[in-house]
N, C-alpha and C. Protein backbone atom coordinates (compact mmCIF):
# COMPACT_ATOMS: atom_id res chain seq x y z
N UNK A 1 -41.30 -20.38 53.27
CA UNK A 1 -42.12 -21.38 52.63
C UNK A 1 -42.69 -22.29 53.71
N UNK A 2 -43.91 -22.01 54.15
CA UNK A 2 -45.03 -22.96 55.19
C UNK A 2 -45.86 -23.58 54.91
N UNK A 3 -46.57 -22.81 53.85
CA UNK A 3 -48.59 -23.26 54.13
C UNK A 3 -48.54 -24.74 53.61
N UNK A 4 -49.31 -25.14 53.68
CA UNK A 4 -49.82 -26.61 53.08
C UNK A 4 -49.09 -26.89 51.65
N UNK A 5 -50.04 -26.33 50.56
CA UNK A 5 -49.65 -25.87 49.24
C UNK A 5 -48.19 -26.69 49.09
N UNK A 6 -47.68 -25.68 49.63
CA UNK A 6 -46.24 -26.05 49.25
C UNK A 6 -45.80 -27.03 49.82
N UNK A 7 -45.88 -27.54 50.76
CA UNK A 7 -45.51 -28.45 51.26
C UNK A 7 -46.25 -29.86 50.18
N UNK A 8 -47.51 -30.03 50.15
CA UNK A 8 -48.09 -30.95 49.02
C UNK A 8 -47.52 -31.22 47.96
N UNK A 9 -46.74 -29.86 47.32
CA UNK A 9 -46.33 -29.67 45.91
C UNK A 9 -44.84 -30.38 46.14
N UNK A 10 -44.03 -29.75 46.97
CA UNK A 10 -42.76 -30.40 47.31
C UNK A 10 -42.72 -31.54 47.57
N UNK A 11 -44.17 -32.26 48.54
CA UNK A 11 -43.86 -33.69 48.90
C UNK A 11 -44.14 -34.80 47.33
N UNK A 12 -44.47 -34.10 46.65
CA UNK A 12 -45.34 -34.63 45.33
C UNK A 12 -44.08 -35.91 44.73
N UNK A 13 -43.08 -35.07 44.33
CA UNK A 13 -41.62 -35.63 43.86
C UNK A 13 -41.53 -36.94 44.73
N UNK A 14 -42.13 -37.41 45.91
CA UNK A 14 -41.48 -38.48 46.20
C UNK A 14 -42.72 -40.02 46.01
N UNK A 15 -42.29 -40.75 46.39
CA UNK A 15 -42.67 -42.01 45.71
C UNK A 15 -43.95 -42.34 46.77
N UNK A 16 -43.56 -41.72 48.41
CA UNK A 16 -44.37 -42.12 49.51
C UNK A 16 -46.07 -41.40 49.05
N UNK A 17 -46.73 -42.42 49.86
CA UNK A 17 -48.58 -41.95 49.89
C UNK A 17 -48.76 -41.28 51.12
N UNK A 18 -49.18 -40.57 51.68
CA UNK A 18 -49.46 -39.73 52.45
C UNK A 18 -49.84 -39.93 53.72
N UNK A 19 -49.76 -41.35 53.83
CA UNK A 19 -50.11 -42.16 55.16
C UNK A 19 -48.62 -42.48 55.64
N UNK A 20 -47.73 -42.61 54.65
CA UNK A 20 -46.32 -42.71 55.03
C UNK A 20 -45.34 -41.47 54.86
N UNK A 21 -45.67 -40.43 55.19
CA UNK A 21 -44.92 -39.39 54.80
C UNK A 21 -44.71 -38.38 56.77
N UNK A 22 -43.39 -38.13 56.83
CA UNK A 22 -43.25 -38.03 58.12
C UNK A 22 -42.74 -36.60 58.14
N UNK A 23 -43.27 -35.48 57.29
CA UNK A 23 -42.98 -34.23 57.63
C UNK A 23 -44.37 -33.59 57.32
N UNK A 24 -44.38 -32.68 58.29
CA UNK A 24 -45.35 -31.91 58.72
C UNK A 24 -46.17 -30.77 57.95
N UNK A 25 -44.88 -30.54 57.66
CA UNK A 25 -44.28 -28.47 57.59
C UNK A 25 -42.91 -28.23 57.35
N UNK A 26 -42.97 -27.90 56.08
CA UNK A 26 -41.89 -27.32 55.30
C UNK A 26 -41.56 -26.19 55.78
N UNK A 27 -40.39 -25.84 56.52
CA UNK A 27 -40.03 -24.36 57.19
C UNK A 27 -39.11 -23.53 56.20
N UNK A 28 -38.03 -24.45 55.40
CA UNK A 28 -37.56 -23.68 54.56
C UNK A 28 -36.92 -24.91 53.59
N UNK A 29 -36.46 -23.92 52.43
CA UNK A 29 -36.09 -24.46 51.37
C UNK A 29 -35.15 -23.63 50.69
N UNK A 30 -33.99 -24.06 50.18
CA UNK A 30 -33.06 -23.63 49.27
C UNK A 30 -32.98 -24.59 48.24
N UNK A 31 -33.62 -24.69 47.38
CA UNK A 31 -33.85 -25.61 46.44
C UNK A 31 -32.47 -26.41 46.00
N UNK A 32 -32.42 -27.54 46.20
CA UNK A 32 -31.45 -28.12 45.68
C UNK A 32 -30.36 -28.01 46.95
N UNK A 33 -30.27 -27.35 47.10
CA UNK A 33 -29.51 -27.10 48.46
C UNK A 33 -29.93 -27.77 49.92
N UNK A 34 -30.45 -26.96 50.61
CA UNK A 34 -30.63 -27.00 51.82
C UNK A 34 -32.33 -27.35 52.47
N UNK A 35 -32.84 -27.83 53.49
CA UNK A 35 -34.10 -27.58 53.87
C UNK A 35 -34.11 -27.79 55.08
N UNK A 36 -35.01 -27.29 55.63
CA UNK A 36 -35.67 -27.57 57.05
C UNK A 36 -37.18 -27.74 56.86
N UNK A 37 -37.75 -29.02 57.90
CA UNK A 37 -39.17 -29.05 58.30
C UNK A 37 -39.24 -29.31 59.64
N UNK A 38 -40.47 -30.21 60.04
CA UNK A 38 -40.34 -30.47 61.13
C UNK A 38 -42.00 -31.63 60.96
N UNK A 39 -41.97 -32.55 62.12
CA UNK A 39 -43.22 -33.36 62.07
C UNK A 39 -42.96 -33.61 63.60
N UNK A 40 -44.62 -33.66 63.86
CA UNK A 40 -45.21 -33.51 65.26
C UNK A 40 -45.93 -35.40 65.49
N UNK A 41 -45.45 -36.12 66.33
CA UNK A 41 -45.67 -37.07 66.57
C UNK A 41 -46.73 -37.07 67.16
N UNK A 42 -47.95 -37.69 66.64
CA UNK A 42 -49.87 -37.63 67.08
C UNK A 42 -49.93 -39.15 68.23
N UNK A 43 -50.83 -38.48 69.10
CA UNK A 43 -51.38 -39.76 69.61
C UNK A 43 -51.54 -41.15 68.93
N UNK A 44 -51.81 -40.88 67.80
CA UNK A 44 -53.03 -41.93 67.03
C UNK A 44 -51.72 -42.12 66.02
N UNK A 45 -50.51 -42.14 65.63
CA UNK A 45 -49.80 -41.84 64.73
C UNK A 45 -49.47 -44.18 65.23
N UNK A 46 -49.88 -44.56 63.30
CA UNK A 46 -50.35 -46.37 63.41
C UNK A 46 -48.79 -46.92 64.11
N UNK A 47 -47.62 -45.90 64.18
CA UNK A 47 -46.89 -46.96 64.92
C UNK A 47 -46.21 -46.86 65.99
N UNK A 48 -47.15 -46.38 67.29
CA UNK A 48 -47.02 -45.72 68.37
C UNK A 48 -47.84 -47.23 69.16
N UNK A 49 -48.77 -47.90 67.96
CA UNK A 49 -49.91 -48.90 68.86
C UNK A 49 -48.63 -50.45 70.04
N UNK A 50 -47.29 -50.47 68.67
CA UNK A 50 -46.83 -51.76 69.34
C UNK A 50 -44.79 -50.87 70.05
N UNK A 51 -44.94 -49.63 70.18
CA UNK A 51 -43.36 -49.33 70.18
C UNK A 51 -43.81 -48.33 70.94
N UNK A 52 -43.79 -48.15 71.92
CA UNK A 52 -43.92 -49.48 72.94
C UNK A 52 -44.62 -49.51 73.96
N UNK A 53 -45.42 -50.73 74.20
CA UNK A 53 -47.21 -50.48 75.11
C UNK A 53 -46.59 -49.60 76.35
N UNK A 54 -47.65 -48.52 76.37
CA UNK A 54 -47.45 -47.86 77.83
C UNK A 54 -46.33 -46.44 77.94
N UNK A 55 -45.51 -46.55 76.84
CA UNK A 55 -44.38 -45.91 76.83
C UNK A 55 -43.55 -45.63 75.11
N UNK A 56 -44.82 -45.05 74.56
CA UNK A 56 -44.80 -45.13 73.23
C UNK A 56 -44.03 -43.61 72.92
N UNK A 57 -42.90 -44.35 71.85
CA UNK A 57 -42.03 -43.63 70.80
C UNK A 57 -41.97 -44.14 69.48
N UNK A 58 -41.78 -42.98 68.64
CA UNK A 58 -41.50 -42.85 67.42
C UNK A 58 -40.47 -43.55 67.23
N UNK A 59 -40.27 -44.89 66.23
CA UNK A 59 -39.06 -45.66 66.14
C UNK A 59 -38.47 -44.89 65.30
N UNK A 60 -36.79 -45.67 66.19
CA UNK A 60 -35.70 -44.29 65.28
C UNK A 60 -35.36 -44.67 63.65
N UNK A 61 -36.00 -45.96 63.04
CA UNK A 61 -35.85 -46.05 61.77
C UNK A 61 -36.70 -45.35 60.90
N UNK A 62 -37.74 -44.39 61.74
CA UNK A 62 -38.79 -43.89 61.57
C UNK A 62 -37.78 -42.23 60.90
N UNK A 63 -37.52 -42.14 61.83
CA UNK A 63 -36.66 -40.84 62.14
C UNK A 63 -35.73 -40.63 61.22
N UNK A 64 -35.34 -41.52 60.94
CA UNK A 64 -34.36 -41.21 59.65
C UNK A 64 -35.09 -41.45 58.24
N UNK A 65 -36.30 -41.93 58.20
CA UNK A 65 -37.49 -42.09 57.08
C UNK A 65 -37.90 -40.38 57.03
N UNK A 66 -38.40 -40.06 57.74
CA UNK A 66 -38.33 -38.34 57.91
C UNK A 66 -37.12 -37.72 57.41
N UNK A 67 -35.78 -37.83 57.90
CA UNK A 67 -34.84 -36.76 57.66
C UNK A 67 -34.74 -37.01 56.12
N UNK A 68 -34.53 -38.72 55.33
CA UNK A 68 -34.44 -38.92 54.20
C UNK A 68 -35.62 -38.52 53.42
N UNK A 69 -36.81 -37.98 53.66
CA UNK A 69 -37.51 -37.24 52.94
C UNK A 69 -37.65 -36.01 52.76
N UNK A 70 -36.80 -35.71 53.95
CA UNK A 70 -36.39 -33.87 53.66
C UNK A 70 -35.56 -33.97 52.36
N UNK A 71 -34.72 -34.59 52.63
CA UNK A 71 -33.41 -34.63 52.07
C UNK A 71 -34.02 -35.15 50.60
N UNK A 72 -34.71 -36.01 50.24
CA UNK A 72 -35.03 -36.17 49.16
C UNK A 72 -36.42 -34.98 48.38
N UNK A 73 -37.06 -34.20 49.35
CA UNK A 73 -37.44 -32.77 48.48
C UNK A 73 -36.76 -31.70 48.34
N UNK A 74 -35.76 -31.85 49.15
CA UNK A 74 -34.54 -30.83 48.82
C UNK A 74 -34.16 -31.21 47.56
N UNK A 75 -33.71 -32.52 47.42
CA UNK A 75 -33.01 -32.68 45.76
C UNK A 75 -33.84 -32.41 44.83
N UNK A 76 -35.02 -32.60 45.30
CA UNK A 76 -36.08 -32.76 43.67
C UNK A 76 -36.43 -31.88 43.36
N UNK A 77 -36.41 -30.65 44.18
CA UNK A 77 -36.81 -29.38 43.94
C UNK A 77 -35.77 -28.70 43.19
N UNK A 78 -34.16 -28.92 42.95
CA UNK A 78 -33.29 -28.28 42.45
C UNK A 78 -34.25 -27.75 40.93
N UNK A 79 -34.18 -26.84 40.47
CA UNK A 79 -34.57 -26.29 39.38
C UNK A 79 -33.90 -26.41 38.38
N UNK A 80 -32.17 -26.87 38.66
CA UNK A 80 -31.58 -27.13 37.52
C UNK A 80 -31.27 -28.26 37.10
N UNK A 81 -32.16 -29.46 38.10
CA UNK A 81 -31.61 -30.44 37.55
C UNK A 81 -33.03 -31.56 37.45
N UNK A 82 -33.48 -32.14 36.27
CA UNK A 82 -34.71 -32.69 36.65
C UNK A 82 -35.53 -33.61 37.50
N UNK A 83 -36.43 -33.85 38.04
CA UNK A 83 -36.46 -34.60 39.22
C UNK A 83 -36.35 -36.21 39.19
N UNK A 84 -35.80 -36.71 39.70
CA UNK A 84 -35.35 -38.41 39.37
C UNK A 84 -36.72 -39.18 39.62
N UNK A 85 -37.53 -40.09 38.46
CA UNK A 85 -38.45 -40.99 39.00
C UNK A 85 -37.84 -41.61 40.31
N UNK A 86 -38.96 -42.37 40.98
CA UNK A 86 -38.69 -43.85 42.14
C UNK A 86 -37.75 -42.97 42.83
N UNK A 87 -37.35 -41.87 43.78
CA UNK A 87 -36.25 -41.94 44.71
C UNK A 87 -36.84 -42.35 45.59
N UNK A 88 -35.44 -43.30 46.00
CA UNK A 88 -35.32 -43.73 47.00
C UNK A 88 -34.40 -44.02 48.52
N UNK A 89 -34.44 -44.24 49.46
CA UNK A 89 -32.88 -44.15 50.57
C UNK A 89 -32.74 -45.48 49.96
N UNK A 90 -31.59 -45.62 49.93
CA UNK A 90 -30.87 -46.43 49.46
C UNK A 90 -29.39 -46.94 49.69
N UNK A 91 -28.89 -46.24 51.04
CA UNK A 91 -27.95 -46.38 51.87
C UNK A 91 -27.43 -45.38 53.14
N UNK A 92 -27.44 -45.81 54.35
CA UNK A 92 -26.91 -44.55 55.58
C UNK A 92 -25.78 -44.96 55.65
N UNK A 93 -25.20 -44.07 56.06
CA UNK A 93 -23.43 -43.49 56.42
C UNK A 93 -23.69 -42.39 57.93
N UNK A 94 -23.10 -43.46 58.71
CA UNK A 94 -22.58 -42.74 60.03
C UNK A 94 -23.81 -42.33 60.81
N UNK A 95 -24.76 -42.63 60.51
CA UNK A 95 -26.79 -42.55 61.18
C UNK A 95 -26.19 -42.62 62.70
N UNK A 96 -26.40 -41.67 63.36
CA UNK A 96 -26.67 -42.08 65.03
C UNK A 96 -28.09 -41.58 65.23
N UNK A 97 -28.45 -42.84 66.40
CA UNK A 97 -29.81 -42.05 66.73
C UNK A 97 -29.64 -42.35 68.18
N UNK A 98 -29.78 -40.43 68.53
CA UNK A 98 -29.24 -40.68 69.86
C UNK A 98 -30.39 -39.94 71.02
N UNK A 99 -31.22 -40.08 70.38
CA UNK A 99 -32.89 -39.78 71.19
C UNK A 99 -33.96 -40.29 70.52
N UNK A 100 -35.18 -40.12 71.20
CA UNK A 100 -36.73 -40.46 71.00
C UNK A 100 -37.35 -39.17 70.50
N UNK A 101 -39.18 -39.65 70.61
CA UNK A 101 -39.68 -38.46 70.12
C UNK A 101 -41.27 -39.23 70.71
N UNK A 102 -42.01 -38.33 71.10
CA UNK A 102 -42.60 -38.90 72.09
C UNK A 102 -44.48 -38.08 71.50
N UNK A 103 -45.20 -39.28 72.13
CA UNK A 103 -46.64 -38.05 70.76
C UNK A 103 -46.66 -37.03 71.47
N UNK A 104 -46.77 -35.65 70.99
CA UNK A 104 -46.67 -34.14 70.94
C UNK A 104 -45.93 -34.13 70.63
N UNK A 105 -44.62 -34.39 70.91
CA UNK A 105 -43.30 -33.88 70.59
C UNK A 105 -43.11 -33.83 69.20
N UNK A 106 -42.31 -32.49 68.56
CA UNK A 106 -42.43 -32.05 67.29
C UNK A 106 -40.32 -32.14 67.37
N UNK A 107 -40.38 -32.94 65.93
CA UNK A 107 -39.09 -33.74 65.88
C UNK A 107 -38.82 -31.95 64.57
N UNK A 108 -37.57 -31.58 64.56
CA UNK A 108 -36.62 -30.58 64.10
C UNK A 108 -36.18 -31.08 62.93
N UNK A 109 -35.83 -31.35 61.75
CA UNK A 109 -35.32 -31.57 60.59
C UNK A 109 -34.57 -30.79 59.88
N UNK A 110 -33.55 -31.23 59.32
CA UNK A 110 -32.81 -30.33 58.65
C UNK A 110 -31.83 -31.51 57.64
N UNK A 111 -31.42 -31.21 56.17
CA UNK A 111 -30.75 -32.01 55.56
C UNK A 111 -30.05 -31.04 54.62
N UNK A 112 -28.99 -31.51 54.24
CA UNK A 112 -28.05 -30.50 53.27
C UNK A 112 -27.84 -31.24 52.32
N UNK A 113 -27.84 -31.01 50.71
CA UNK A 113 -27.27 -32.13 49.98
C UNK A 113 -26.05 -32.00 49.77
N UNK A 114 -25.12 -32.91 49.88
CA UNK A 114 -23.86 -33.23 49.67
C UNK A 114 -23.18 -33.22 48.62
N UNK A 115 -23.96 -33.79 47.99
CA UNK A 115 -23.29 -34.31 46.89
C UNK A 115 -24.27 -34.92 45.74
N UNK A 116 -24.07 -35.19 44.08
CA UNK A 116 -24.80 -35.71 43.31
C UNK A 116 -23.90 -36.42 42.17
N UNK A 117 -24.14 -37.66 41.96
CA UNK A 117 -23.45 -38.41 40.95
C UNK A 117 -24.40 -39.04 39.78
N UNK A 118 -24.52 -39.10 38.93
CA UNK A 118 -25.70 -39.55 38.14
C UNK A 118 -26.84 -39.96 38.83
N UNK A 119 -27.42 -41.29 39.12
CA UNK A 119 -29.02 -40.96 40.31
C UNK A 119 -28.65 -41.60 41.48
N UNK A 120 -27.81 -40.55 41.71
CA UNK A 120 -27.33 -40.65 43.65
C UNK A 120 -27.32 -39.40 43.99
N UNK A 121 -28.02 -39.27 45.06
CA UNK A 121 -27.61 -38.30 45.77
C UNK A 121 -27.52 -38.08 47.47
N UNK A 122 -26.79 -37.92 47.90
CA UNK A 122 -25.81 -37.60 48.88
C UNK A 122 -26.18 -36.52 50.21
N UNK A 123 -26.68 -36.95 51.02
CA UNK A 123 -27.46 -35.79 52.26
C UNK A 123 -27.04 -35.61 53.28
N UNK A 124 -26.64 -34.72 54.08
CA UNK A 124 -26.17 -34.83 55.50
C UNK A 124 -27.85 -34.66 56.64
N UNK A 125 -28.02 -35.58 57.15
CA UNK A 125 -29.23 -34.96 57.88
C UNK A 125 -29.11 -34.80 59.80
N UNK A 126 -29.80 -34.27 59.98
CA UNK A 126 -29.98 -34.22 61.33
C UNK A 126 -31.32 -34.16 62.22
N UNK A 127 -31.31 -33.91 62.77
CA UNK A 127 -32.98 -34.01 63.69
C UNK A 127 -33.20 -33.72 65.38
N UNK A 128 -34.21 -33.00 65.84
CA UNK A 128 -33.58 -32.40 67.32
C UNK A 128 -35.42 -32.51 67.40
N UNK A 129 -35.31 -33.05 68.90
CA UNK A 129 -36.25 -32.62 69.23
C UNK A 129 -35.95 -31.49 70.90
N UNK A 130 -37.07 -30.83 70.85
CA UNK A 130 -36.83 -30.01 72.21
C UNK A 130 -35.43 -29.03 72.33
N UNK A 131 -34.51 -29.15 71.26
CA UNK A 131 -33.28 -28.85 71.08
C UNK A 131 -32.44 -29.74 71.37
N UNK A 132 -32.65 -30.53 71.73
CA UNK A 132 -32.15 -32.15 71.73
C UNK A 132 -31.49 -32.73 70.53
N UNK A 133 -30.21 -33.16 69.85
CA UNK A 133 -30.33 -33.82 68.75
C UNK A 133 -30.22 -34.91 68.91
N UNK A 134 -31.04 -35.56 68.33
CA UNK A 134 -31.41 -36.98 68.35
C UNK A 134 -31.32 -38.11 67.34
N UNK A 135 -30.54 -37.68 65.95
CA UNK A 135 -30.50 -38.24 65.10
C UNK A 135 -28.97 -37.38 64.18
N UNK A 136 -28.11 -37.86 63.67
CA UNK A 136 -27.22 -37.04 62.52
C UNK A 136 -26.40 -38.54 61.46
N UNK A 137 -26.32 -37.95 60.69
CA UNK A 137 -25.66 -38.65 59.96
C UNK A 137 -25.73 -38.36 58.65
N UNK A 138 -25.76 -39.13 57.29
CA UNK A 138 -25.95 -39.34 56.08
C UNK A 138 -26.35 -40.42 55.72
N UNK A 139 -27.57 -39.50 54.21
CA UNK A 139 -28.23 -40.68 53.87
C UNK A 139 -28.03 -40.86 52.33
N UNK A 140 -28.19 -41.78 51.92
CA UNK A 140 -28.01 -41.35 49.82
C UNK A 140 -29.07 -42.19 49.18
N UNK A 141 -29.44 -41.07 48.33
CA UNK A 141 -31.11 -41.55 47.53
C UNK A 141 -30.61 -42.01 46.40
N UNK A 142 -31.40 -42.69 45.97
CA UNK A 142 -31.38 -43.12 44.34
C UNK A 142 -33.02 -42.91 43.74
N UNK A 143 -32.39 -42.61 42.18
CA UNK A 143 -33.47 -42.84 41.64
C UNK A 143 -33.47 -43.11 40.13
N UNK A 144 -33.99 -43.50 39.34
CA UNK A 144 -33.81 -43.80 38.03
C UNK A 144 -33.51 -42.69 37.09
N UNK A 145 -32.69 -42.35 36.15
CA UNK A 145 -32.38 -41.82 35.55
C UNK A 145 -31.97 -41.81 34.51
């Protein structure tokens, strides 16, 4: 699962507009389960202008805004369970961010869901750039239900 299409259709479920949405390319999907994408940090990408003059990176609260949107089309896509209005991150557990991501550089994504309790749900994510990991932890969405 790559082309656009799908990726549009999957990003649909979440609450973000498309100016704030930090995955690229949907590489895979196990609905409800598992996913991988990945997003390529652009020259021109609006918050590269102040972080930081001369020596610009992708902030790492950024980075986990990405992994928690994997992690939140992984859930919404489950087929057996319906998709929650408003999700949202709504708490990290154990987040390290232990690298950058630099414009070209194409950041690695991957999130597993953990777990689901009425409108919580529960993600392990991670993130690599270059083979680098640069981000792991857990994140948990909410959404109305």
């Amino acid at each position: 699962m790559n082309d656009n299409q799908t990726l549009a259709t999957a990003l649909e479920s979440l609450p973000h507009g498309p100016e704030f949405r930090f995955i690229d390319k949907l590489l895979t999907l196990d609905p409800g389960k598992a996913g991988t994408a990945q997003y390529t940090v652009k020259e021109n990408d609006f918050f590269l202008r102040g972080h930081f003059p001369g020596h610009p990176v992708m902030p790492g609260v950024l980075i986990v805004e990405a992994a928690a949107q994997l992690a939140g089309t992984v859930a919404q896509s489950d087929p057996t369970i319906p998709p929650l209005p408003g999700l949202k991150l709504t708490a990290l557990r154990a987040i390290k961010i232990l690298g950058t991501a630099k414009p070209g550089e194409t950041i690695q994504l991957e999130a597993k869901v953990r777990g689901r309790l009425a409108n919580l749900i529960q993600a392990e994510v991670i993130a690599s750039v270059n083979g680098a990991v640069v981000l792991t932890g857990e994140v948990t969405l909410s959404g109305a239900s």
